[in-house]
PDB file of N, CA and C in Angstrom:
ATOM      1  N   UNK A   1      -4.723   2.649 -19.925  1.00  0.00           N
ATOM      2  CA  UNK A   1      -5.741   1.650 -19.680  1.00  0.00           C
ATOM      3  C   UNK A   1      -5.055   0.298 -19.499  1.00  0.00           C
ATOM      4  N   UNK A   2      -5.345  -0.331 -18.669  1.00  0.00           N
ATOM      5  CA  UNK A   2      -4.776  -1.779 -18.582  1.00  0.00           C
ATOM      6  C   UNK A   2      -5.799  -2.731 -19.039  1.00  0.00           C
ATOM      7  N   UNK A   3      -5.101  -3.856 -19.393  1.00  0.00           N
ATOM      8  CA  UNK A   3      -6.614  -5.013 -20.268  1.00  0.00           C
ATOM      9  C   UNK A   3      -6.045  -6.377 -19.441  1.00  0.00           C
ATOM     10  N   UNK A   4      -7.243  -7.028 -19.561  1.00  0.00           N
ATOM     11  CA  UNK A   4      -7.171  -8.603 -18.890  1.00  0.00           C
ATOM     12  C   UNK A   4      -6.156  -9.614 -20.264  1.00  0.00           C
ATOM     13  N   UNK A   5      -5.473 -10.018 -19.686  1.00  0.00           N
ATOM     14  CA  UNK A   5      -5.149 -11.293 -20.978  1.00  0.00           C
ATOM     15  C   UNK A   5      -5.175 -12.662 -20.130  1.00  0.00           C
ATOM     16  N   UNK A   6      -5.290 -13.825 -21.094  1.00  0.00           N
ATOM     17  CA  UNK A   6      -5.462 -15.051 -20.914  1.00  0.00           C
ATOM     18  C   UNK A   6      -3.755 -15.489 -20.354  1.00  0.00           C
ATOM     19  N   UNK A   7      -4.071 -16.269 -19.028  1.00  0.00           N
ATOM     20  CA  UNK A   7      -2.747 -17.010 -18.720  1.00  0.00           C
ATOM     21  C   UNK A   7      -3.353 -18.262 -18.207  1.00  0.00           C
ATOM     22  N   UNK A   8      -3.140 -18.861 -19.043  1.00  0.00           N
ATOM     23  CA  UNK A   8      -3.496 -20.353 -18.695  1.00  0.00           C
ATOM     24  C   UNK A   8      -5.351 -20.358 -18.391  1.00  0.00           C
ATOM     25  N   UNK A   9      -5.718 -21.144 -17.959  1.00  0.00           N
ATOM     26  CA  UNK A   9      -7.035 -21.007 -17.158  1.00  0.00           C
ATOM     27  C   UNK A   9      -7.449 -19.852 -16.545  1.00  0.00           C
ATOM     28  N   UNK A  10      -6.244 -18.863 -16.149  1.00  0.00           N
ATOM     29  CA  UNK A  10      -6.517 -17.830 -15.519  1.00  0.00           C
ATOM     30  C   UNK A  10      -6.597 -16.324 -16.194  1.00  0.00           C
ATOM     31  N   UNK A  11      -6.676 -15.176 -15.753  1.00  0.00           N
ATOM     32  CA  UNK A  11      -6.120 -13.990 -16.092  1.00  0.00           C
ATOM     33  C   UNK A  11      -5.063 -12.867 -15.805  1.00  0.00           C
ATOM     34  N   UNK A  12      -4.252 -12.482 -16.535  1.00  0.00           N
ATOM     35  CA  UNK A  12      -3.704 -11.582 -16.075  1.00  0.00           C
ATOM     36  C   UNK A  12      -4.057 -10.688 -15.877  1.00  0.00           C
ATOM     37  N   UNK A  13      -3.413  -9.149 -15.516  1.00  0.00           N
ATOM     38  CA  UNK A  13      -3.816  -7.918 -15.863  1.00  0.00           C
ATOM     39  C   UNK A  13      -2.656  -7.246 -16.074  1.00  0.00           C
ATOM     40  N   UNK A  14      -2.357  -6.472 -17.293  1.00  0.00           N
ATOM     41  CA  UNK A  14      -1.686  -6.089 -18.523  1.00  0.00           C
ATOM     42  C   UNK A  14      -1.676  -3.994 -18.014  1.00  0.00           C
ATOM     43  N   UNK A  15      -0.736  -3.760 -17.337  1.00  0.00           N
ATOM     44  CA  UNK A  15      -0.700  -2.985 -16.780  1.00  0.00           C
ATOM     45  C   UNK A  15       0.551  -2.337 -17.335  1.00  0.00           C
ATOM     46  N   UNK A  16       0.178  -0.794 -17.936  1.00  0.00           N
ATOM     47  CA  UNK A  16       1.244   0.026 -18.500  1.00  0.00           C
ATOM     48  C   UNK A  16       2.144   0.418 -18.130  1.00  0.00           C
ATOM     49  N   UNK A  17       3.365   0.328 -18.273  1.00  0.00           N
ATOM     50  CA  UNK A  17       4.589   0.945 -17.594  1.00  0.00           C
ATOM     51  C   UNK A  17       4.436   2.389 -16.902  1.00  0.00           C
ATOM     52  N   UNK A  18       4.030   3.615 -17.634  1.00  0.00           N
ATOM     53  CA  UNK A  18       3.946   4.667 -16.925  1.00  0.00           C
ATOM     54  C   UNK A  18       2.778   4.556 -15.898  1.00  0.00           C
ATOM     55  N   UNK A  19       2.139   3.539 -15.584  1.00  0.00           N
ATOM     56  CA  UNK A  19       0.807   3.717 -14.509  1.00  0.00           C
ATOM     57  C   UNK A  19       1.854   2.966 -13.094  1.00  0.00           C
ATOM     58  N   UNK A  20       2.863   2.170 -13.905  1.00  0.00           N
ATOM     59  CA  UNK A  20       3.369   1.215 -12.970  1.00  0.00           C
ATOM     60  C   UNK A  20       4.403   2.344 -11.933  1.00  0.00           C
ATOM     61  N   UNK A  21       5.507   2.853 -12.942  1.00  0.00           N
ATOM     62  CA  UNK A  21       6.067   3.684 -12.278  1.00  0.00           C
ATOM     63  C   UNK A  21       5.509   5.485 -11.536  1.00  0.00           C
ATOM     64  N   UNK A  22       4.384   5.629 -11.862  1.00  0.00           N
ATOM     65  CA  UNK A  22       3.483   6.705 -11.406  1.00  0.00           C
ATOM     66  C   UNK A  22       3.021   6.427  -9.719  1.00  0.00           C
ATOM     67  N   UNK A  23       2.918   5.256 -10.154  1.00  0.00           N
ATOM     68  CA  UNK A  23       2.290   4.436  -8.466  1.00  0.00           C
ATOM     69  C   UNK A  23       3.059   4.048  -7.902  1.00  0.00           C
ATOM     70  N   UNK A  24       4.368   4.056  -8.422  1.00  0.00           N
ATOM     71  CA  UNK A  24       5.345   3.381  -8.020  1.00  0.00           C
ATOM     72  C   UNK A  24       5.503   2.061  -7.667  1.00  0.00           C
ATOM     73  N   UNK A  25       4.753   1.156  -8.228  1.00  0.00           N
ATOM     74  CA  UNK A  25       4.580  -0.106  -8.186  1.00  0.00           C
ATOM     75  C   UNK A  25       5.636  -1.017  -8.656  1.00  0.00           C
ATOM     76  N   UNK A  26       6.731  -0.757  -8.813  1.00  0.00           N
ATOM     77  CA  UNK A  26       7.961  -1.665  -9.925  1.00  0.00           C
ATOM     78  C   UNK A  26       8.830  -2.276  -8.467  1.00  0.00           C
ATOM     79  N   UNK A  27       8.608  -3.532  -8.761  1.00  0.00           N
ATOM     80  CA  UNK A  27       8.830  -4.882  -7.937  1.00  0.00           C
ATOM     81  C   UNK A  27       8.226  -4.401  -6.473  1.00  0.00           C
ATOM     82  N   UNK A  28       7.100  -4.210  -6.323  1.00  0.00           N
ATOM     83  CA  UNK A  28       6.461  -4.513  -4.915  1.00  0.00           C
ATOM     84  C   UNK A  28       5.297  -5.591  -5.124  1.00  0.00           C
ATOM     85  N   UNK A  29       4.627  -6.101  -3.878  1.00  0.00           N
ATOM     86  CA  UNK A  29       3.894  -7.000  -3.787  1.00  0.00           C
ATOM     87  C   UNK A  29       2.890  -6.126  -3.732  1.00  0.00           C
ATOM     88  N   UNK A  30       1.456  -6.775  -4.489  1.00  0.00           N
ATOM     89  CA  UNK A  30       0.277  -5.896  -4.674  1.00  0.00           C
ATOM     90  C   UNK A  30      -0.811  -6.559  -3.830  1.00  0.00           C
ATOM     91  N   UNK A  31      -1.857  -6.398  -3.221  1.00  0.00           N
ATOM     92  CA  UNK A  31      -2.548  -6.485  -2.267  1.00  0.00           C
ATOM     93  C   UNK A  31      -3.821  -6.156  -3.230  1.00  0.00           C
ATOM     94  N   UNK A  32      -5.104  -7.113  -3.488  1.00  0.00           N
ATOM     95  CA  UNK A  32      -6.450  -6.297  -4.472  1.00  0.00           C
ATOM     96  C   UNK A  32      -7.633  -6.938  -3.285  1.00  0.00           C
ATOM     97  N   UNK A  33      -8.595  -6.123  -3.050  1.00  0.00           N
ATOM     98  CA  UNK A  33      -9.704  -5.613  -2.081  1.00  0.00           C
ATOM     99  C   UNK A  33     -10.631  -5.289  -3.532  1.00  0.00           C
ATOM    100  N   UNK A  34     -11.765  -6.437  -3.397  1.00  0.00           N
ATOM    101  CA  UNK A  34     -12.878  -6.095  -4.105  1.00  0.00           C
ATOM    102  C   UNK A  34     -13.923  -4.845  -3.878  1.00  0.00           C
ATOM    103  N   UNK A  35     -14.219  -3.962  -4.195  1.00  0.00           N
ATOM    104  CA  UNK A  35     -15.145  -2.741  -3.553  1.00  0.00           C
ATOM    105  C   UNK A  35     -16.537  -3.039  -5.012  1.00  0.00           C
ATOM    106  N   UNK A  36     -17.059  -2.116  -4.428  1.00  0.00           N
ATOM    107  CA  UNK A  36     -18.361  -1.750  -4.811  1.00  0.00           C
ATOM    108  C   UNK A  36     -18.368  -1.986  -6.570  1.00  0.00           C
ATOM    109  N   UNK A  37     -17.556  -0.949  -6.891  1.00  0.00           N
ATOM    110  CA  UNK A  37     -17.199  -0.839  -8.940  1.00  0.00           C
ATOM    111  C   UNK A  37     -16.267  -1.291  -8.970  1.00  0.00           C
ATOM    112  N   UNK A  38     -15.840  -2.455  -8.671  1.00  0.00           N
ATOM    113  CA  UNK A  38     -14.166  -2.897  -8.965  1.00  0.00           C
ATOM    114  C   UNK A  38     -13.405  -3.579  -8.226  1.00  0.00           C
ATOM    115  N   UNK A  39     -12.287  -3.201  -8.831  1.00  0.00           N
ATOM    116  CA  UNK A  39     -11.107  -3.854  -7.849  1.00  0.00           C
ATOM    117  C   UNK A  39      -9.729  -2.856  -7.199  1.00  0.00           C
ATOM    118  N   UNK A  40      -9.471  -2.773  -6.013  1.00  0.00           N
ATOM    119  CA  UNK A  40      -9.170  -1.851  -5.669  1.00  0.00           C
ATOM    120  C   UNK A  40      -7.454  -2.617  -5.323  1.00  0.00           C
ATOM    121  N   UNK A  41      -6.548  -1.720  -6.248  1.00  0.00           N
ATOM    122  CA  UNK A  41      -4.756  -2.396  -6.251  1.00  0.00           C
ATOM    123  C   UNK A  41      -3.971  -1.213  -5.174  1.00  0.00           C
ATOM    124  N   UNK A  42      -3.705  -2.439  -4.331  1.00  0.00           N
ATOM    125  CA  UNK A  42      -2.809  -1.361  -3.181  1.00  0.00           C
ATOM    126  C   UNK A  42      -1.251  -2.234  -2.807  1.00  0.00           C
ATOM    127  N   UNK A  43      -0.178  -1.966  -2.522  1.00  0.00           N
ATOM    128  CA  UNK A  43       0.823  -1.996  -1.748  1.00  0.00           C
ATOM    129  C   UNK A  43       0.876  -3.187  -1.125  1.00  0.00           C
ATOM    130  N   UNK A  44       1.274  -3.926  -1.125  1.00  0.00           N
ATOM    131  CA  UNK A  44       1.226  -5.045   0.120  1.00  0.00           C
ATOM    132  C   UNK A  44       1.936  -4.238   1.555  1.00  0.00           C
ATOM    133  N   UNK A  45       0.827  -4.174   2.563  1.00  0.00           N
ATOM    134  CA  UNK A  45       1.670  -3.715   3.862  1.00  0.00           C
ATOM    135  C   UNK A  45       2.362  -4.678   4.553  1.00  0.00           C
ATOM    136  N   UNK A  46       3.679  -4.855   4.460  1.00  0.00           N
ATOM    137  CA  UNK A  46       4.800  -5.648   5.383  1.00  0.00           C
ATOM    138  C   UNK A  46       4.692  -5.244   6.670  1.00  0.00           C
ATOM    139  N   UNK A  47       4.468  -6.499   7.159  1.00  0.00           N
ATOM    140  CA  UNK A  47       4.900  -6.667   8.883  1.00  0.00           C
ATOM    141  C   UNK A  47       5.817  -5.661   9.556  1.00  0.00           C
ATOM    142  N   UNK A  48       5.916  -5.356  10.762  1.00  0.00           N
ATOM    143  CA  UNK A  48       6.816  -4.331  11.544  1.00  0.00           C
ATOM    144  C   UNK A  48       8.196  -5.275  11.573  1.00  0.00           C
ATOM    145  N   UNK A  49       8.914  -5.310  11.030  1.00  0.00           N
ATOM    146  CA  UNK A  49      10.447  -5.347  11.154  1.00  0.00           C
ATOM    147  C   UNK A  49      10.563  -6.883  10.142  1.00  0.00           C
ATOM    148  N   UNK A  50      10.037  -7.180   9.330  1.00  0.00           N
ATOM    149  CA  UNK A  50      10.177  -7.561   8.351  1.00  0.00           C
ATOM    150  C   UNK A  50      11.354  -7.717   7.430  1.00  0.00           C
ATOM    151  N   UNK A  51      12.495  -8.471   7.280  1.00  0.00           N
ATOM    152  CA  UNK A  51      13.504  -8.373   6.869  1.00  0.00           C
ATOM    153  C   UNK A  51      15.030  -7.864   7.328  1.00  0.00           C
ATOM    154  N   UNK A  52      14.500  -7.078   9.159  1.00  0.00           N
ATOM    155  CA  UNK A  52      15.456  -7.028  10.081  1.00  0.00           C
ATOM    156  C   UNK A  52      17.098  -7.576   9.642  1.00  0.00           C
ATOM    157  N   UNK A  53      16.223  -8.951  10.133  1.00  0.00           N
ATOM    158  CA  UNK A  53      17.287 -10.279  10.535  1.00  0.00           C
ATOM    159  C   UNK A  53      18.216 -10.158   8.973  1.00  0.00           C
ATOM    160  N   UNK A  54      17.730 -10.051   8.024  1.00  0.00           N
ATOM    161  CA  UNK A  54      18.577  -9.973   7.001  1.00  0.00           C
ATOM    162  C   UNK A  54      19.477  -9.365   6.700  1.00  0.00           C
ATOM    163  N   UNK A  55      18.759  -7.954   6.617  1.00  0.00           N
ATOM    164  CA  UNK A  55      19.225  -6.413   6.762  1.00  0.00           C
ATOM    165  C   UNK A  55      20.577  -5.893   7.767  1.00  0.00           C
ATOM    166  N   UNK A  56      20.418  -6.621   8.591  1.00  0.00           N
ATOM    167  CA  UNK A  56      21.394  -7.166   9.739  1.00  0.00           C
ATOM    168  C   UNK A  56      22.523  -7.647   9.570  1.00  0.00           C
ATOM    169  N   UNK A  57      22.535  -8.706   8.945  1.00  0.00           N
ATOM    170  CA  UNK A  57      23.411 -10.015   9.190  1.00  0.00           C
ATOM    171  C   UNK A  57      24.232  -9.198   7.442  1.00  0.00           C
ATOM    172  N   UNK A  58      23.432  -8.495   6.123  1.00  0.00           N
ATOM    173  CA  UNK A  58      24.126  -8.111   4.718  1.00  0.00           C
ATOM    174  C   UNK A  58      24.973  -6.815   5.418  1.00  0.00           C
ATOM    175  N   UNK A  59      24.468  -6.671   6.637  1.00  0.00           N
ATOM    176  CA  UNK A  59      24.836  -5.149   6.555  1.00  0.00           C
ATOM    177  C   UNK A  59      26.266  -5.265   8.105  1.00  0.00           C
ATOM    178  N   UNK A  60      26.406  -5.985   8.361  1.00  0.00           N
ATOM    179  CA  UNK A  60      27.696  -6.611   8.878  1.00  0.00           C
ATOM    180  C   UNK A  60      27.303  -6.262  10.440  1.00  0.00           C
ATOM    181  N   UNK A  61      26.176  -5.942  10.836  1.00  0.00           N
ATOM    182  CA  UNK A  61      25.807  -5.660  12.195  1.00  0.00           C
ATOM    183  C   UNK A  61      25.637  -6.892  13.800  1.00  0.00           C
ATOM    184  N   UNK A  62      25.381  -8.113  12.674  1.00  0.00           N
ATOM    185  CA  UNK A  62      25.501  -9.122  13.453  1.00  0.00           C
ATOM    186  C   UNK A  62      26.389 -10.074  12.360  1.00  0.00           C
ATOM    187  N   UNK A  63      26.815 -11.027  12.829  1.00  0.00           N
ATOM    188  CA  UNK A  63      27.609 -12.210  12.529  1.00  0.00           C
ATOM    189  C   UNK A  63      27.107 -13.557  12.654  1.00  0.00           C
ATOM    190  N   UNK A  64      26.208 -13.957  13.563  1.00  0.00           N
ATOM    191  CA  UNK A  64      25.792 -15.250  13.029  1.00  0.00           C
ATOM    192  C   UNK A  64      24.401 -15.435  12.526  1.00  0.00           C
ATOM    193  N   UNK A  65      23.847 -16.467  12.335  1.00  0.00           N
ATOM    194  CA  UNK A  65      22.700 -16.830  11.567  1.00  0.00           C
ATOM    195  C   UNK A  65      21.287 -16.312  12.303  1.00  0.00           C
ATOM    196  N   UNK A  66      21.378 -16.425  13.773  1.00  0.00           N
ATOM    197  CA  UNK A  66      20.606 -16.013  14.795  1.00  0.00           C
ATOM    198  C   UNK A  66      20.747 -15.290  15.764  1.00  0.00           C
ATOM    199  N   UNK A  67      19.923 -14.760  16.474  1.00  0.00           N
ATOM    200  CA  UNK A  67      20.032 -13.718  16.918  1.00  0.00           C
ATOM    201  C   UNK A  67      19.400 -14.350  18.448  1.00  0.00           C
ATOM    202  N   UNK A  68      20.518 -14.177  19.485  1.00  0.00           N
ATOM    203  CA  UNK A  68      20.591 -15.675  20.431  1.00  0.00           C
ATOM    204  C   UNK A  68      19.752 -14.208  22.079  1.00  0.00           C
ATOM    205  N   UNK A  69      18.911 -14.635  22.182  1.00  0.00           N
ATOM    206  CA  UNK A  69      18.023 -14.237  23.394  1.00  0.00           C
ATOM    207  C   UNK A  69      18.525 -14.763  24.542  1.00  0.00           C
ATOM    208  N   UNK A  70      18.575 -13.543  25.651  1.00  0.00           N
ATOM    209  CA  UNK A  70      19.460 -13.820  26.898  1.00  0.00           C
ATOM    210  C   UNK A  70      18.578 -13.999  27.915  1.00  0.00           C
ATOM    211  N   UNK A  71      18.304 -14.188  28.698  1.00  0.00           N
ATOM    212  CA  UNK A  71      17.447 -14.178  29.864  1.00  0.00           C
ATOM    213  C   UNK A  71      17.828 -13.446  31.086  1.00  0.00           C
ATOM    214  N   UNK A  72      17.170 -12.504  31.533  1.00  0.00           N
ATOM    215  CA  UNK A  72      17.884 -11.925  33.190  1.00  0.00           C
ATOM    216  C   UNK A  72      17.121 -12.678  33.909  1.00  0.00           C
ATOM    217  N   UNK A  73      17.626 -11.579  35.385  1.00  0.00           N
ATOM    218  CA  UNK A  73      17.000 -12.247  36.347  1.00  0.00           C
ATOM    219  C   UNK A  73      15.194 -11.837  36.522  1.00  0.00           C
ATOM    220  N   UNK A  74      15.037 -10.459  35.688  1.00  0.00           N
ATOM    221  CA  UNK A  74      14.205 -10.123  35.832  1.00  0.00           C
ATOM    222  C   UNK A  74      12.775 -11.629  35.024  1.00  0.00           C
ATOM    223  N   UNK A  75      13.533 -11.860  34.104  1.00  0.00           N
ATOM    224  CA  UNK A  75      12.416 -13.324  33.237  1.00  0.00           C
ATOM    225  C   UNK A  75      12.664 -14.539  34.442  1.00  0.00           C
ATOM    226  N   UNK A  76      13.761 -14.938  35.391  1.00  0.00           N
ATOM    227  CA  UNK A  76      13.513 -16.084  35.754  1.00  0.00           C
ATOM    228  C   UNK A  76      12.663 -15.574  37.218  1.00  0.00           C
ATOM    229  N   UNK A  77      12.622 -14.664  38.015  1.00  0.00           N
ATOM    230  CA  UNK A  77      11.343 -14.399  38.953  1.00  0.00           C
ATOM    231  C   UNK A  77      10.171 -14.231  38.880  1.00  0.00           C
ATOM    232  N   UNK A  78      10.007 -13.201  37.880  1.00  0.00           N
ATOM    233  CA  UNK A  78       8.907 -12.584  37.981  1.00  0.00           C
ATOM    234  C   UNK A  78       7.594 -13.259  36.664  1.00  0.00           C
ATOM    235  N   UNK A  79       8.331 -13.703  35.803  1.00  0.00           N
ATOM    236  CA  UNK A  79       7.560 -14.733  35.048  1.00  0.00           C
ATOM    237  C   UNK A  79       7.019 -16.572  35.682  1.00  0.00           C
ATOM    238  N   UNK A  80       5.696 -16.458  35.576  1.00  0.00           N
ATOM    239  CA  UNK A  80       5.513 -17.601  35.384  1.00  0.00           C
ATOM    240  C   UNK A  80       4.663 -18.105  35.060  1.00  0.00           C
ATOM    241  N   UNK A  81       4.861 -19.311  34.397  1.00  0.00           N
ATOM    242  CA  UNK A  81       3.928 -19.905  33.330  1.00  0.00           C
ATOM    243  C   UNK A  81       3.081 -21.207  34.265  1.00  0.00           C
ATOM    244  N   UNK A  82       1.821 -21.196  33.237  1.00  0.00           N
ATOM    245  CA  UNK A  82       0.712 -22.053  33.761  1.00  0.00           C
ATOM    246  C   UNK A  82       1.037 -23.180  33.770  1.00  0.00           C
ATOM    247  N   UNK A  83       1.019 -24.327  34.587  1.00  0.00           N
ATOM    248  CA  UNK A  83       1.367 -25.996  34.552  1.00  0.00           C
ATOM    249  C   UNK A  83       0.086 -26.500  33.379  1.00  0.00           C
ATOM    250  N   UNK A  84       0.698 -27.880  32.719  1.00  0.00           N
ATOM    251  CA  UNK A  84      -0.108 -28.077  31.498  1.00  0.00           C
ATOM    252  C   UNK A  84      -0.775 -29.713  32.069  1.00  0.00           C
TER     253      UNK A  84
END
């Protein structure tokens, strides 16, 4: 069972170790959706490639800070943008 406790003005929620690691919840971001009886605790869903650039650069795949975009010929013809 998990219980509310007082944090400051606010509340926590006091959540048991074996519920934590059952759900596998130990250091993820939690996501709560009010429903009908409750409160409903899910996963935070991360963005599609989310941490790439990091993952990248620790993992010796790239070398500098950014990741530098080339242009062909195909972007300078066939693109073009609206006058402002």
């Amino acid at each position: 069972m998990a219980r509310l406790v007082a944090i400051g003005n606010s509340r926590g929620l006091r959540i048991p170790s074996s519920l934590i690691k059952l759900a596998n919840l130990d250091e993820c971001e939690l996501d709560f959706e009010v429903v009908d009886d409750g409160l409903l605790i899910k996963t935070k869903k991360h963005k599609s490639r989310t941490g790439w650039l990091e993952f990248m650069q620790k993992s010796g795949l790239i070398d500098q800070g950014e990741i530098e975009f080339t242009s062909n010929k195909f972007d300078e013809k066939e693109w073009t943008w609206p006058s402002t």
